[in-house]
PDB file of N, CA and C in Angstrom:
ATOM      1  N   UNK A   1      84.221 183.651  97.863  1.00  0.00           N
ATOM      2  CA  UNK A   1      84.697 182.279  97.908  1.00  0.00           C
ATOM      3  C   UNK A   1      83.472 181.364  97.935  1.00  0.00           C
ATOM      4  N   UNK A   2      83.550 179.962  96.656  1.00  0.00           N
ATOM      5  CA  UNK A   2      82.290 179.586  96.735  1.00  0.00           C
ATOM      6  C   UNK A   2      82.838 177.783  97.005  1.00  0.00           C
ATOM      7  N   UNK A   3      84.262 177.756  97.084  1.00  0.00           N
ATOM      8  CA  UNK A   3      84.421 176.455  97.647  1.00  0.00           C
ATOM      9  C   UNK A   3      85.876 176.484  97.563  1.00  0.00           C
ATOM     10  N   UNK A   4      86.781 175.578  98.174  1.00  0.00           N
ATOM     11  CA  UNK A   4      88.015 175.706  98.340  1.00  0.00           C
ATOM     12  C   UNK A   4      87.947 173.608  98.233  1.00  0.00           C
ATOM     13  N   UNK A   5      89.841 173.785  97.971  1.00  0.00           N
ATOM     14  CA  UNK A   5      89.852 172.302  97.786  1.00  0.00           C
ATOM     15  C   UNK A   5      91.545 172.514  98.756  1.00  0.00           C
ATOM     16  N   UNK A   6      92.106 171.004  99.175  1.00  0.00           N
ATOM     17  CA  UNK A   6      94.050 171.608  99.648  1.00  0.00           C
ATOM     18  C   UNK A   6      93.587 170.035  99.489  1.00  0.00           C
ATOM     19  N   UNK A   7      94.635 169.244  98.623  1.00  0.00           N
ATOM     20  CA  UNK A   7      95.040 168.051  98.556  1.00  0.00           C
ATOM     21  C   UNK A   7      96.661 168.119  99.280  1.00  0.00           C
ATOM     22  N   UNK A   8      97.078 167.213 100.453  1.00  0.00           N
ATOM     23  CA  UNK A   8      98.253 166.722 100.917  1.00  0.00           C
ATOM     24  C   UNK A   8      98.462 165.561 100.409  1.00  0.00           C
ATOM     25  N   UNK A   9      99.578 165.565  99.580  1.00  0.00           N
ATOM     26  CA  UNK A   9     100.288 164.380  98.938  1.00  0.00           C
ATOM     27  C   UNK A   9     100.747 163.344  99.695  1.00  0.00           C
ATOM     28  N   UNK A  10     101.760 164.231 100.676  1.00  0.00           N
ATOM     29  CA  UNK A  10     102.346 163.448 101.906  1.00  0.00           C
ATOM     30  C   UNK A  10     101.856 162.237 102.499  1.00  0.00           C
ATOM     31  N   UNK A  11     100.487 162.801 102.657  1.00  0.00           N
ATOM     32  CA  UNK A  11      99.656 162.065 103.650  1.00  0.00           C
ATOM     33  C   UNK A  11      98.112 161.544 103.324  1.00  0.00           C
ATOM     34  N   UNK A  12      97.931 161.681 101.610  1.00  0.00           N
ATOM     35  CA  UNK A  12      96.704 161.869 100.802  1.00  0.00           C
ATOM     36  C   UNK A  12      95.772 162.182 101.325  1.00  0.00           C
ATOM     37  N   UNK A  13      95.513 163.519 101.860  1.00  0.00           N
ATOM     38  CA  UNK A  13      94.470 163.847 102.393  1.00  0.00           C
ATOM     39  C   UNK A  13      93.832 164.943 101.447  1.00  0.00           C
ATOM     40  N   UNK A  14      92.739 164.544 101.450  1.00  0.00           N
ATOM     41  CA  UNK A  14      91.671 165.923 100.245  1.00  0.00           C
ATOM     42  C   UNK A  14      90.798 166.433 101.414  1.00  0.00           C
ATOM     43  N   UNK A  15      90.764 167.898 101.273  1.00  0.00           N
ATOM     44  CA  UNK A  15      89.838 168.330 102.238  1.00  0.00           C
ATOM     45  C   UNK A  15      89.401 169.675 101.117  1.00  0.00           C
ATOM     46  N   UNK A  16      88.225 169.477 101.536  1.00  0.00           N
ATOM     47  CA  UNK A  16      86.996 169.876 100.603  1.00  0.00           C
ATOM     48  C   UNK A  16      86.106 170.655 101.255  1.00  0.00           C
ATOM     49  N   UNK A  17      85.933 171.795 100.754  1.00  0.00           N
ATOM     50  CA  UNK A  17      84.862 172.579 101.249  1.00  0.00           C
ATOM     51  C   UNK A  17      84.008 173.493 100.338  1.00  0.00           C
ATOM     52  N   UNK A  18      82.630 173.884 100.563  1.00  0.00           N
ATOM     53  CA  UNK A  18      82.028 174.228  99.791  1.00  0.00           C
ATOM     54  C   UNK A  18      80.514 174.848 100.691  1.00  0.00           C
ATOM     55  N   UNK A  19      81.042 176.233 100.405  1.00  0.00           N
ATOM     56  CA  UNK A  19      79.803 177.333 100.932  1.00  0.00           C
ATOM     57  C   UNK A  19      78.608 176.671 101.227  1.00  0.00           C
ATOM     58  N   UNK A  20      78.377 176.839 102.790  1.00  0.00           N
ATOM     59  CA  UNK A  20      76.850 176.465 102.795  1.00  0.00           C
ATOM     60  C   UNK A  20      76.905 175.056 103.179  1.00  0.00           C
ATOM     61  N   UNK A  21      77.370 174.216 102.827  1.00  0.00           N
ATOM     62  CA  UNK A  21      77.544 172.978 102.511  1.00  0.00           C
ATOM     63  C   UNK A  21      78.529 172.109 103.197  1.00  0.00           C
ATOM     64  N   UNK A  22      78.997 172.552 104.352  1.00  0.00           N
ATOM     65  CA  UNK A  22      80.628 172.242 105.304  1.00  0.00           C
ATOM     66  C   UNK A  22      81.708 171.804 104.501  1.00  0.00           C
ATOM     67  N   UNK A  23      82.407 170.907 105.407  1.00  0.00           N
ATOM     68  CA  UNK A  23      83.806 170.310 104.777  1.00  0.00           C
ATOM     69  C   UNK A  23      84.105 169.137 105.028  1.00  0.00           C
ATOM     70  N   UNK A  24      84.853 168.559 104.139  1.00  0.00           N
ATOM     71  CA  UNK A  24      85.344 167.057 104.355  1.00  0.00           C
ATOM     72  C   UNK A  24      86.808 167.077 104.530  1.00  0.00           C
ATOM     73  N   UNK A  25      86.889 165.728 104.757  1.00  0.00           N
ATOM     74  CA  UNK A  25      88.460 164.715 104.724  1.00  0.00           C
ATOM     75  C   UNK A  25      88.273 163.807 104.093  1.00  0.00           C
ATOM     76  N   UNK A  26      88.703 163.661 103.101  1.00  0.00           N
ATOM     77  CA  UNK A  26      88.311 162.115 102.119  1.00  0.00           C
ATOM     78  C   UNK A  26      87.477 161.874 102.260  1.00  0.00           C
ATOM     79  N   UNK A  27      86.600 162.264 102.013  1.00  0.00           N
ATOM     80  CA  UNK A  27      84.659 162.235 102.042  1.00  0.00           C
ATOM     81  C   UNK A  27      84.143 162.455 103.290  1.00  0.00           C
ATOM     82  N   UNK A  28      84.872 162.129 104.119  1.00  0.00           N
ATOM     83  CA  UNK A  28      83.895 162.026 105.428  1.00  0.00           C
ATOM     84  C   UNK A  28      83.851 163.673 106.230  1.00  0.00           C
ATOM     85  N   UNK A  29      82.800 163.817 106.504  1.00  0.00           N
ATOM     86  CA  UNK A  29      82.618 165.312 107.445  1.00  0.00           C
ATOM     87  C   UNK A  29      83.658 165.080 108.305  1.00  0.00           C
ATOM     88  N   UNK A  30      84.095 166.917 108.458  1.00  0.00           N
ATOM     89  CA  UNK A  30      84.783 167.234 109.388  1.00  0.00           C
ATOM     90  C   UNK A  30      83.690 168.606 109.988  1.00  0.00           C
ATOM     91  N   UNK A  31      84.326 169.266 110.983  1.00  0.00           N
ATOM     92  CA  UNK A  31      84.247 170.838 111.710  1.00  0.00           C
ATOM     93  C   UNK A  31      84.906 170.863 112.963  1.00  0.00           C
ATOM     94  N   UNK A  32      85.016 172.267 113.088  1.00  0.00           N
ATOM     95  CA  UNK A  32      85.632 172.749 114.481  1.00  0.00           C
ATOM     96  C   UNK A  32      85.398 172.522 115.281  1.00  0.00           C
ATOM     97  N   UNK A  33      85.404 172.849 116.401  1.00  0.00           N
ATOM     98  CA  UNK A  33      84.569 172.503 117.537  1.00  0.00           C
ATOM     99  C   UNK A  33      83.848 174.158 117.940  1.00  0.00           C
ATOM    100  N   UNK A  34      83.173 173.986 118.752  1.00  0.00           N
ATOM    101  CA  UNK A  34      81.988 175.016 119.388  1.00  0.00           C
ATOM    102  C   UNK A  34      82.759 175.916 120.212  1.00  0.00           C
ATOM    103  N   UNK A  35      84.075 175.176 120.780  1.00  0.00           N
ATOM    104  CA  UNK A  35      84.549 176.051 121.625  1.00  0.00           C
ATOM    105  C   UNK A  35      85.295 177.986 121.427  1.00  0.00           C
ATOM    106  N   UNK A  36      84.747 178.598 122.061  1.00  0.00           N
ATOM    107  CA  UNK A  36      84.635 180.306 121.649  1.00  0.00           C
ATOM    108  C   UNK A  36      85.677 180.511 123.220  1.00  0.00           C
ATOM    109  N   UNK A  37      86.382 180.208 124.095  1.00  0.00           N
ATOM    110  CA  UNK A  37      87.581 180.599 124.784  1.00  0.00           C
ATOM    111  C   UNK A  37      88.879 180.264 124.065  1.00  0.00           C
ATOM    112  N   UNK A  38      89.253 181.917 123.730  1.00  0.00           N
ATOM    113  CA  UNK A  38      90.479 181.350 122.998  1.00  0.00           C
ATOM    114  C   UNK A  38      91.937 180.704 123.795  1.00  0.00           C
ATOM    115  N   UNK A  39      91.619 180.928 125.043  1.00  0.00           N
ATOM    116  CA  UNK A  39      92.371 180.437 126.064  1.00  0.00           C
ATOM    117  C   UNK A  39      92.304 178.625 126.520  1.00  0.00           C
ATOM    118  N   UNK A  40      91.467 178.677 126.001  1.00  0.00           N
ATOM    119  CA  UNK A  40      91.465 176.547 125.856  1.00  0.00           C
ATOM    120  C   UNK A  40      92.028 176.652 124.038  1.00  0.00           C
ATOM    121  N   UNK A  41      92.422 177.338 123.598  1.00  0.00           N
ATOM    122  CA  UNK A  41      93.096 176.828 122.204  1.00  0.00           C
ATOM    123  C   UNK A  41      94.355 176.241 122.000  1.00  0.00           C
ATOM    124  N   UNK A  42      94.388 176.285 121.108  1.00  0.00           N
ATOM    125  CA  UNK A  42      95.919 175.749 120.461  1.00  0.00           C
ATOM    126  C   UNK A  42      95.812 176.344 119.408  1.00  0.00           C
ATOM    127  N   UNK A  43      96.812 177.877 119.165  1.00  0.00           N
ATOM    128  CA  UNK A  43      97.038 178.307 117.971  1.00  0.00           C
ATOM    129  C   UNK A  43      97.833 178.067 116.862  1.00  0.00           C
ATOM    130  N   UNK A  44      97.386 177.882 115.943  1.00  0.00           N
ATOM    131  CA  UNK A  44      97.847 177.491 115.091  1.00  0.00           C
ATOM    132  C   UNK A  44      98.583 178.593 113.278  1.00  0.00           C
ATOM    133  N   UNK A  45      99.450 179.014 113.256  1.00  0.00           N
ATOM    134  CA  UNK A  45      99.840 180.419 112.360  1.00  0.00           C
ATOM    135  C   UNK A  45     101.060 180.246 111.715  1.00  0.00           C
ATOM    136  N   UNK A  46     100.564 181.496 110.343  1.00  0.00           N
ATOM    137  CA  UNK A  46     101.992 180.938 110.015  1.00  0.00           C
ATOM    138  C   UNK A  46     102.107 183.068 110.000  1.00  0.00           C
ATOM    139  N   UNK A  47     102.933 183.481 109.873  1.00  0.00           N
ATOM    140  CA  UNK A  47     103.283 184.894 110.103  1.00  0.00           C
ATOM    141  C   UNK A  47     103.830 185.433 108.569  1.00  0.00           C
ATOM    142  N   UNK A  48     103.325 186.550 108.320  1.00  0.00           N
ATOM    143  CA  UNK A  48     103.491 187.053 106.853  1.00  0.00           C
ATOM    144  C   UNK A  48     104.497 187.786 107.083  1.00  0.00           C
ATOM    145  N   UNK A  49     105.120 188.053 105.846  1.00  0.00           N
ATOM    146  CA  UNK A  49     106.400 188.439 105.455  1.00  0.00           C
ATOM    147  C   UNK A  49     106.511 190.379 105.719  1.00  0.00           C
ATOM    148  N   UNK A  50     105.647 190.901 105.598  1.00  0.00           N
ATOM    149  CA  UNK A  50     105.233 191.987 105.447  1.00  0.00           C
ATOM    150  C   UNK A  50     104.459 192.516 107.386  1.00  0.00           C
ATOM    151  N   UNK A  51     104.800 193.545 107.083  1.00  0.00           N
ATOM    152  CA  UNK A  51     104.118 193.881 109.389  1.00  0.00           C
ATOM    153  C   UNK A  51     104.831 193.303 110.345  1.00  0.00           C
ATOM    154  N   UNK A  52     106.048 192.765 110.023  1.00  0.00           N
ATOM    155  CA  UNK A  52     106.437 192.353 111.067  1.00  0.00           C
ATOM    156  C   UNK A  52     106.976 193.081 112.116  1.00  0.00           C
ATOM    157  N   UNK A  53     107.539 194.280 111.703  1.00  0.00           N
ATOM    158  CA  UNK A  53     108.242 195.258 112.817  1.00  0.00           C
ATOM    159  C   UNK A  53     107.149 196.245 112.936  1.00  0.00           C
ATOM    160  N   UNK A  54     105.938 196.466 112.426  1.00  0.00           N
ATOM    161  CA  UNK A  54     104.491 197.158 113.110  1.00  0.00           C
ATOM    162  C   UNK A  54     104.193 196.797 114.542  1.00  0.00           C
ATOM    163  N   UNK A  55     103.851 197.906 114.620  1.00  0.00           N
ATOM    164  CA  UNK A  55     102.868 198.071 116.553  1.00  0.00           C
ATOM    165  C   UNK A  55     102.234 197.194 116.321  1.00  0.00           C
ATOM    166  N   UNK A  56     102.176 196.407 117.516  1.00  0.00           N
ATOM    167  CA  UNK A  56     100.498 195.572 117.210  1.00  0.00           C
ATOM    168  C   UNK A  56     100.978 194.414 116.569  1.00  0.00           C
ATOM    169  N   UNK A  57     101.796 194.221 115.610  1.00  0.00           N
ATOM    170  CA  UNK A  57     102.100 193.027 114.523  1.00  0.00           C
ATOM    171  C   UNK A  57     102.096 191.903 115.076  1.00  0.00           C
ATOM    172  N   UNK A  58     102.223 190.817 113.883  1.00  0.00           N
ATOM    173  CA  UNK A  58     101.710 189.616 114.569  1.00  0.00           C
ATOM    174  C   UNK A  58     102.127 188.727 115.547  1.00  0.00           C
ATOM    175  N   UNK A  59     103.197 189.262 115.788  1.00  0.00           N
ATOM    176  CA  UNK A  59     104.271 188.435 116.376  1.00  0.00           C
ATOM    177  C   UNK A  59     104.321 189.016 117.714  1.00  0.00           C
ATOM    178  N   UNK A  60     103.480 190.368 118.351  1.00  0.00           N
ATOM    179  CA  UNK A  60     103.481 191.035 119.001  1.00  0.00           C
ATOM    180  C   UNK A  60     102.114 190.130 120.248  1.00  0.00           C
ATOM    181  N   UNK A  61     101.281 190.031 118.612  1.00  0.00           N
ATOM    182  CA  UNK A  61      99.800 189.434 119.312  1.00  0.00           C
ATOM    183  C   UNK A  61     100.004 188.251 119.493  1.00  0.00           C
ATOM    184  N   UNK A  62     100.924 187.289 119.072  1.00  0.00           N
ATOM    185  CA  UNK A  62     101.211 186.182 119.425  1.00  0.00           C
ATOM    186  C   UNK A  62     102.008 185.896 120.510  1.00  0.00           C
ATOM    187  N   UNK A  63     102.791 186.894 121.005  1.00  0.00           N
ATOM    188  CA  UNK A  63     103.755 186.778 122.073  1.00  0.00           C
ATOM    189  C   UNK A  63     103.053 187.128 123.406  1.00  0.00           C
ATOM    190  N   UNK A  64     101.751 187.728 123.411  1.00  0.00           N
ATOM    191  CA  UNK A  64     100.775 187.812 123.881  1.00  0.00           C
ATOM    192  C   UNK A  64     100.324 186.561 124.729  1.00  0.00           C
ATOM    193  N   UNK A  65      99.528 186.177 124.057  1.00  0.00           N
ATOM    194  CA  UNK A  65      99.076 184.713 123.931  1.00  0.00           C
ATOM    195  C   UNK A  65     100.071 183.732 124.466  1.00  0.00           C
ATOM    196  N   UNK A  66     101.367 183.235 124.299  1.00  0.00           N
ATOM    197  CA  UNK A  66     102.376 182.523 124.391  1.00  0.00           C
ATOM    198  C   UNK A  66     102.585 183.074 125.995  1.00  0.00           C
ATOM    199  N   UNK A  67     102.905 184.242 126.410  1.00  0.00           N
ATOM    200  CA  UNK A  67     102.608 184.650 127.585  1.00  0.00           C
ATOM    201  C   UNK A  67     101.699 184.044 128.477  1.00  0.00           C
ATOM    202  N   UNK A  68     100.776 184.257 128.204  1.00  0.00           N
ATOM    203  CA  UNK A  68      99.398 183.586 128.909  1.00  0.00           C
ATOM    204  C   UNK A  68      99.336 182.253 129.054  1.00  0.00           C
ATOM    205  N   UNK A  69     100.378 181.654 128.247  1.00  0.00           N
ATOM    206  CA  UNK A  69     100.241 180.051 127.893  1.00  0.00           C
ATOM    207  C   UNK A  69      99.497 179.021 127.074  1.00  0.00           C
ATOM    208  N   UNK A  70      98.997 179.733 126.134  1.00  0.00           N
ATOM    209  CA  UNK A  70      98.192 179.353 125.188  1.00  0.00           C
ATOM    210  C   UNK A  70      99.383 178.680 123.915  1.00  0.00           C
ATOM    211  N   UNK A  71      99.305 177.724 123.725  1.00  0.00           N
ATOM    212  CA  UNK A  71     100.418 176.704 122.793  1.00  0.00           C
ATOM    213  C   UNK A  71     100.023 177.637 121.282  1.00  0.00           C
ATOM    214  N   UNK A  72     101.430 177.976 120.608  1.00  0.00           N
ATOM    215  CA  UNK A  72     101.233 178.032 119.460  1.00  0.00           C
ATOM    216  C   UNK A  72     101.996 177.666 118.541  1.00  0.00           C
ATOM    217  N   UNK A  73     101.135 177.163 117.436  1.00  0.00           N
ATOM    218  CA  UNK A  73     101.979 176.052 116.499  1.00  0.00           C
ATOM    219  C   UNK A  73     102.379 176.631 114.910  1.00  0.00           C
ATOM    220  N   UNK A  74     103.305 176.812 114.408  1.00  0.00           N
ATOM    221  CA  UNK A  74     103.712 177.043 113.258  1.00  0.00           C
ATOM    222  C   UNK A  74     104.401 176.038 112.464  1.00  0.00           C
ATOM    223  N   UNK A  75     103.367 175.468 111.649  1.00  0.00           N
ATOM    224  CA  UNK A  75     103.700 174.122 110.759  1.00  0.00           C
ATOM    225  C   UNK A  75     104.396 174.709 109.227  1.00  0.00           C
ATOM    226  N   UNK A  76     104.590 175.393 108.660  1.00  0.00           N
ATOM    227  CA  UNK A  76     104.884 175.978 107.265  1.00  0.00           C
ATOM    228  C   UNK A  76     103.645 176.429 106.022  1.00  0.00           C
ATOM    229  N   UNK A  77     102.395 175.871 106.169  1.00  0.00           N
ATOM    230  CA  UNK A  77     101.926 176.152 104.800  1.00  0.00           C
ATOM    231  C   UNK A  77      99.893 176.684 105.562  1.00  0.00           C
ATOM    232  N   UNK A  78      99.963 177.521 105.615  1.00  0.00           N
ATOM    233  CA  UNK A  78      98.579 178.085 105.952  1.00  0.00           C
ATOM    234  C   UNK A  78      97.611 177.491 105.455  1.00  0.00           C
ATOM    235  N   UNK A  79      97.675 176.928 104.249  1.00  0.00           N
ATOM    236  CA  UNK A  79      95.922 176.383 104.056  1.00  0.00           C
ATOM    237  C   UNK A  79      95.829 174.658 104.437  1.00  0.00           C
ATOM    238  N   UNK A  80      97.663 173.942 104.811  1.00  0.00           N
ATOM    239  CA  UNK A  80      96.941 172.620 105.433  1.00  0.00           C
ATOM    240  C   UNK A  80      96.757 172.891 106.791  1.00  0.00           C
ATOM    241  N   UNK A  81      97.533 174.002 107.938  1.00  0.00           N
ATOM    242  CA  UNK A  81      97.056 174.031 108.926  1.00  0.00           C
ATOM    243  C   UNK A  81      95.779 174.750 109.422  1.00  0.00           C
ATOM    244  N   UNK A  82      95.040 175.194 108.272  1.00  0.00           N
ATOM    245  CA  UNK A  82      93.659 175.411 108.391  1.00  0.00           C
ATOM    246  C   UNK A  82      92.780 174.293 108.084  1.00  0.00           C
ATOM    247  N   UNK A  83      93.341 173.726 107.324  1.00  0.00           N
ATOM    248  CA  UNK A  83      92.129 172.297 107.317  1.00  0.00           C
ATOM    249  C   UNK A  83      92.325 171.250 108.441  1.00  0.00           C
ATOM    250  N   UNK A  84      93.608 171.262 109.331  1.00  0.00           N
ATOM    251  CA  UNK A  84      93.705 170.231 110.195  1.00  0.00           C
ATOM    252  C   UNK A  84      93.467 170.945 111.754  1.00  0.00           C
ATOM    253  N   UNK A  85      93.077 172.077 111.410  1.00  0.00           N
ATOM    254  CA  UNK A  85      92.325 172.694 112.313  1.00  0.00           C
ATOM    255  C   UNK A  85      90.821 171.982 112.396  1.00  0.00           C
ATOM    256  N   UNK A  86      90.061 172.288 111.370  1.00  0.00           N
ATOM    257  CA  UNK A  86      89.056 171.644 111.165  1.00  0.00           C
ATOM    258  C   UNK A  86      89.134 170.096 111.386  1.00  0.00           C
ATOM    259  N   UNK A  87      89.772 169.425 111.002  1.00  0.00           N
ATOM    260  CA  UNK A  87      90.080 167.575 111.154  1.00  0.00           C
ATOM    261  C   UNK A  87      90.268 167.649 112.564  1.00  0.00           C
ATOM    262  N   UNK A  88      90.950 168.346 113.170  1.00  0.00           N
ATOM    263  CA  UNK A  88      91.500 168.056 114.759  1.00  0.00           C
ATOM    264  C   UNK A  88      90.542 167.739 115.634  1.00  0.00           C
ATOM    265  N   UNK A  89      89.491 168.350 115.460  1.00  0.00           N
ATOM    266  CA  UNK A  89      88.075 168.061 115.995  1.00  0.00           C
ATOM    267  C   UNK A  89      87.599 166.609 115.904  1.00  0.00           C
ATOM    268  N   UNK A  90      87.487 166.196 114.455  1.00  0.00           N
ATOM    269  CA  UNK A  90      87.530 164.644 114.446  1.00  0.00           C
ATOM    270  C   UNK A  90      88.433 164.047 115.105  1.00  0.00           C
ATOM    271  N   UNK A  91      89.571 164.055 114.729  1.00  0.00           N
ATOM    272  CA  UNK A  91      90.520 163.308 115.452  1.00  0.00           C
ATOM    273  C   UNK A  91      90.455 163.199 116.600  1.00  0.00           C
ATOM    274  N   UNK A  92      90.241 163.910 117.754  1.00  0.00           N
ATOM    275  CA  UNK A  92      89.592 164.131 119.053  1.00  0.00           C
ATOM    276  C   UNK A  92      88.485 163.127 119.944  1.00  0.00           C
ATOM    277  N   UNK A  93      87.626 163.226 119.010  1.00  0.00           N
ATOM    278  CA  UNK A  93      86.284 162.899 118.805  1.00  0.00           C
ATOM    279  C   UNK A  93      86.509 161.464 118.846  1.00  0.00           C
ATOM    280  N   UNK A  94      87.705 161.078 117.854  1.00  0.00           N
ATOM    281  CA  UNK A  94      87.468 159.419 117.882  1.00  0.00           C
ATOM    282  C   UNK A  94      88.941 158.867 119.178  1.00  0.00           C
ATOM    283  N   UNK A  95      89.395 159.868 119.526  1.00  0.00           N
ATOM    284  CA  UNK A  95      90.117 159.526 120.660  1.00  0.00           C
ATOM    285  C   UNK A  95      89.622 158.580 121.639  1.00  0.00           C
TER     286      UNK A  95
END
């Protein structure tokens, strides 16, 4: 992968990324944050069609987590809730 693009119509958002080089929101930088406890997160997933009744499967490792109390969010489409993963940080930021 040497760059990825996800335009939202809805909400005209272009988020742009490109190896090496970070990512945007309508031009302007975005990123994650630093934080490495996955227990201050907010997960965010969408669950594949396929493994679901597997040991271990995802819904297994997520019920996990949900246990513990860690919020998890299932919006419908995996590659905008990966970029507003990344934006959420901004958004934060200018809180």
């Amino acid at each position: 992968m040497i760059l990825g693009m996800v335009y939202n119509p809805h909400m005209n958002e272009l988020f742009f990324a490109e190896k090496g080089e970070g990512a945007t929101l309508n031009g302007q930088a975005i990123k994650v944050s630093a934080e490495t406890d996955v227990m201050k997160s907010c997960l965010v997933t969408g669950f594949p069609y396929t493994y679901i009744q597997q040991n271990n499967g995802p819904i297994e490792v997520f019920e996990r987590f949900v246990r513990e109390g860690v919020p998890v969010r299932r919006l419908g489409a995996a590659a905008i809730d990966l970029c507003w993963v990344a934006a959420a940080f901004r958004w934060i930021l200018r809180a």
